[in-house]
C-alpha atoms as a PDB file:
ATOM      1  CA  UNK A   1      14.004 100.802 -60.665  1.00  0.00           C
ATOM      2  CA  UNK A   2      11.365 103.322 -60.376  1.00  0.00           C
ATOM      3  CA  UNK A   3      12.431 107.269 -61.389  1.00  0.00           C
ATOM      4  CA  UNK A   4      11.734 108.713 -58.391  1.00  0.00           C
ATOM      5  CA  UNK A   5      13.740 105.854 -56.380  1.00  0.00           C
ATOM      6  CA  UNK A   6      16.645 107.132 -58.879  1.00  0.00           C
ATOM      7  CA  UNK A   7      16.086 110.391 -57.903  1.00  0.00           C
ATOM      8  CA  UNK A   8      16.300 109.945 -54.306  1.00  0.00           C
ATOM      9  CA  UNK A   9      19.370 108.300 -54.683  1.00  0.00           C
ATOM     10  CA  UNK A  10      20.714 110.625 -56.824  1.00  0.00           C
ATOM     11  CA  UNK A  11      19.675 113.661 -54.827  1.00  0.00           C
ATOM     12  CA  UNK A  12      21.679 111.696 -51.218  1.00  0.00           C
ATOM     13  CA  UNK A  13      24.301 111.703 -53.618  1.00  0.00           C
ATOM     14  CA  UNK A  14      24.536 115.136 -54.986  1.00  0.00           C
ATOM     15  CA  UNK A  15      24.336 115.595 -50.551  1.00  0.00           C
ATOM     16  CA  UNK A  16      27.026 114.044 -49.722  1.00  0.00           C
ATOM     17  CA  UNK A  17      29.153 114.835 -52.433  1.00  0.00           C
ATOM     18  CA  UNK A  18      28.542 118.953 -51.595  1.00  0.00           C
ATOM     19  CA  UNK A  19      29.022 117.783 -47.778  1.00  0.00           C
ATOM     20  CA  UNK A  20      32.429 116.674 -48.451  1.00  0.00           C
ATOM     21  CA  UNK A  21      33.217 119.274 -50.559  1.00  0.00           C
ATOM     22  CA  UNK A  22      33.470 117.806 -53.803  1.00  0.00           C
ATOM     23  CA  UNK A  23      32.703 118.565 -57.475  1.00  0.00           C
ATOM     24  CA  UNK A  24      31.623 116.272 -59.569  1.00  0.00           C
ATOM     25  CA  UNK A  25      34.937 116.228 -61.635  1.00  0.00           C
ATOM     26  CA  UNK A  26      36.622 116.049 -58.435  1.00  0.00           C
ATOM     27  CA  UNK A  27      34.206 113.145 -57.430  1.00  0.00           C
ATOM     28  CA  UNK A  28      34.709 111.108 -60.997  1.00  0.00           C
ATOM     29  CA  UNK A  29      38.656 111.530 -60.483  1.00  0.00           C
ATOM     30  CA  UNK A  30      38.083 110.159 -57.048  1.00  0.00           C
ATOM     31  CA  UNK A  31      35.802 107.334 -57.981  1.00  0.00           C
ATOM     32  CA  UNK A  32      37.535 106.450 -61.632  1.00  0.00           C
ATOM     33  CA  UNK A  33      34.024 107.394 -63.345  1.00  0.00           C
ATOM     34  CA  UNK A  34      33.295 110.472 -65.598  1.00  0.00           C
ATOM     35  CA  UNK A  35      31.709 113.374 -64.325  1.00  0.00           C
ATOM     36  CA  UNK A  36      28.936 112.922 -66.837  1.00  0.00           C
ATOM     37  CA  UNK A  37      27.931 109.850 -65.045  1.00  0.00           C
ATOM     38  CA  UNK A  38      27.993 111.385 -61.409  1.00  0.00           C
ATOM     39  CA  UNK A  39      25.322 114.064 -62.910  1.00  0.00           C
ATOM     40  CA  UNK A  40      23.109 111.145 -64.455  1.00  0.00           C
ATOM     41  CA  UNK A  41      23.250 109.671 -61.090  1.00  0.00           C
ATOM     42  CA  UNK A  42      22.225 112.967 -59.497  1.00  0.00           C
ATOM     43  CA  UNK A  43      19.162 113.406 -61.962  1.00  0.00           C
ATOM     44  CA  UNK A  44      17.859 109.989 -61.620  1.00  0.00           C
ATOM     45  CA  UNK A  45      19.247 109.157 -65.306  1.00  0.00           C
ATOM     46  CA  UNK A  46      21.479 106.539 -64.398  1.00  0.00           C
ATOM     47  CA  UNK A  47      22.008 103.943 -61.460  1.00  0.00           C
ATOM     48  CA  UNK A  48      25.369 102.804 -59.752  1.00  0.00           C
ATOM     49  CA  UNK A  49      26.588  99.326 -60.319  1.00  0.00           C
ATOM     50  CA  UNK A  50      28.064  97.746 -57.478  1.00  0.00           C
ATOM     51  CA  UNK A  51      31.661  98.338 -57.703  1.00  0.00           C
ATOM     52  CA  UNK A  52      30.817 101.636 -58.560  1.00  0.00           C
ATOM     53  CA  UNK A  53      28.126 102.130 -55.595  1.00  0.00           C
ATOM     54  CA  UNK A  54      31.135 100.909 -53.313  1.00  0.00           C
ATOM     55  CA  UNK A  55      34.016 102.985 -54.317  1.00  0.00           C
ATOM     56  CA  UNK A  56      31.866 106.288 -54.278  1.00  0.00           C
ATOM     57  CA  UNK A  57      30.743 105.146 -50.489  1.00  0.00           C
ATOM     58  CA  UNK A  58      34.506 104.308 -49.615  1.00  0.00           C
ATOM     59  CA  UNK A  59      35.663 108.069 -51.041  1.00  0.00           C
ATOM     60  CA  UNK A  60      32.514 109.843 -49.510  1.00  0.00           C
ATOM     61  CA  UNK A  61      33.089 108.177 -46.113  1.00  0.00           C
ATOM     62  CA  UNK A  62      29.196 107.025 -45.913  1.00  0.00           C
ATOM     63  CA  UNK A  63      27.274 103.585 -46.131  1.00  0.00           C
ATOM     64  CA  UNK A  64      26.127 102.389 -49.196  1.00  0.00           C
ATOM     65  CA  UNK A  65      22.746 101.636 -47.069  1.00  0.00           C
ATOM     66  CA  UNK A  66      22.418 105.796 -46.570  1.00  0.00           C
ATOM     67  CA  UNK A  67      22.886 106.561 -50.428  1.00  0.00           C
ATOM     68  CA  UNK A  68      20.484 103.404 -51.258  1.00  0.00           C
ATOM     69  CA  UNK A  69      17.435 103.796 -48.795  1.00  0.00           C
ATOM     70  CA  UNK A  70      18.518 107.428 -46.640  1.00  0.00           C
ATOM     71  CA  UNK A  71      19.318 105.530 -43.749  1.00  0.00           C
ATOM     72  CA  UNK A  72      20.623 107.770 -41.494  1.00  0.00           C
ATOM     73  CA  UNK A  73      23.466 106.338 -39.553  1.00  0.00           C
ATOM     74  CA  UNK A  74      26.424 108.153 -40.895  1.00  0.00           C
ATOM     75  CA  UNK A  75      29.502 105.503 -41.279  1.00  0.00           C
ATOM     76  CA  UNK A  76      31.911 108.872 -41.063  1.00  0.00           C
ATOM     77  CA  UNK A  77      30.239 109.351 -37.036  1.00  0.00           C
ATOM     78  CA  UNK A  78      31.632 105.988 -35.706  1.00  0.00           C
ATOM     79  CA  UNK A  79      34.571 106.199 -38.225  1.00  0.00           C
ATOM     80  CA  UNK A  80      37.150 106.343 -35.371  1.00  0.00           C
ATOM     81  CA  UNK A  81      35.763 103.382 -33.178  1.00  0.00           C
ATOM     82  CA  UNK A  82      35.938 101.332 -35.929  1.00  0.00           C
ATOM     83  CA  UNK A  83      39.456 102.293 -37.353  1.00  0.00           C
ATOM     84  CA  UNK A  84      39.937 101.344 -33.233  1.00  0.00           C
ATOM     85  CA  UNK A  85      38.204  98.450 -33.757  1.00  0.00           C
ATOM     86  CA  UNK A  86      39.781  97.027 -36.970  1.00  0.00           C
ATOM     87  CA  UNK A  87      43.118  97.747 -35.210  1.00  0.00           C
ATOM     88  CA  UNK A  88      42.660  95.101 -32.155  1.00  0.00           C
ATOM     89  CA  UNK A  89      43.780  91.316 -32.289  1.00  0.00           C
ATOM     90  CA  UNK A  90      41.241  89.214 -33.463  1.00  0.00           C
ATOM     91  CA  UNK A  91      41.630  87.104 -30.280  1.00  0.00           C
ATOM     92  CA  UNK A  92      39.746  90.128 -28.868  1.00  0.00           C
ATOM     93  CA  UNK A  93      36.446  90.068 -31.288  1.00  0.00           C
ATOM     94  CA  UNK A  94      34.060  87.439 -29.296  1.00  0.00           C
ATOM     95  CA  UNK A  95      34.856  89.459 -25.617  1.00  0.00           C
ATOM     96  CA  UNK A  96      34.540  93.059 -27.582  1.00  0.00           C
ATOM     97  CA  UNK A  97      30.963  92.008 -29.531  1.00  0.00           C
ATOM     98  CA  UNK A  98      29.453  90.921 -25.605  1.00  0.00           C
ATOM     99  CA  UNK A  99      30.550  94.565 -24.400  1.00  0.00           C
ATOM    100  CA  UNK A 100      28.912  96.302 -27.599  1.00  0.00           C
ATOM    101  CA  UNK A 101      25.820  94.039 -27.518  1.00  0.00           C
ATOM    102  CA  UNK A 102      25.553  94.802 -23.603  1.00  0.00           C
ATOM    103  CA  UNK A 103      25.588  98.241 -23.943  1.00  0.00           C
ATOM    104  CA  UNK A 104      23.251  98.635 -26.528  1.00  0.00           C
ATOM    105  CA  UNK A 105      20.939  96.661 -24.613  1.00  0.00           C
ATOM    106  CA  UNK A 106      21.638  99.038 -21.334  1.00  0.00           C
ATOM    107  CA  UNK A 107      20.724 101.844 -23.917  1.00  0.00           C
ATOM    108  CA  UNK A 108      17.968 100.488 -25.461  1.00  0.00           C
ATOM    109  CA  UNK A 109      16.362 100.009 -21.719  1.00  0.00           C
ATOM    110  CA  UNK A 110      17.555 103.300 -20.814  1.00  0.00           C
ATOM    111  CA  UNK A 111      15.584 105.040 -23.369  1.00  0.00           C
ATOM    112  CA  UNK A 112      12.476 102.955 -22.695  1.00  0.00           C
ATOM    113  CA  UNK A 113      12.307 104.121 -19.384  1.00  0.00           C
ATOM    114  CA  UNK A 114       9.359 107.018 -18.742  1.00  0.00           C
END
């Protein structure tokens, strides 16, 4: 992986770790992984494995896509829809994916219009 790749990643990192108030110690304790290694991350020094990439996404409430490429949908801004989401009977999925699909289709016409 190319340095400055690592240091993009690193410097989403150090971002979302500030946003949510953490320090790094604070982070590691979260995340099971030293604070040492949080700061190579944040210079570029180091990369994530997966389990690791994972389990800081799940404690810093943001997709592993944003950290990786800067994406910028924020999991943490449709957090509650899904938690209502993962709630429902699964009966309910097939019904529930038409009304999401159809209304990001009304949407995406809606914002094509002059």
């Amino acid at each position: 992986m190319e340095k400055t790749v690592k240091k993009e990643i690193g410097a989403r990192l150090r971002y979302k770790r500030e946003q949510s108030g953490y320090s790094r110690e604070k982070l590691g304790e979260l995340c099971a992984l030293s604070p040492r290694f949080i700061a190579n991350i944040e210079f570029g020094d180091s990369t994530f494995s997966l389990d690791s990439l994972m389990t800081v996404c799940r404690v810093l409430s943001c997709s592993c896509d944003y950290l990786l490429f800067g994406n910028s949908v924020d999991s943490s801004a449709w957090s509650d829809v899904t938690s209502k989401l993962e709630n429902l009977d699964t009966h309910y999925k097939e019904p529930v994916d038409k009304l999401i699909q159809s209304v990001v289709e009304i949407i995406s016409m809606a914002e094509s219009l002059p």
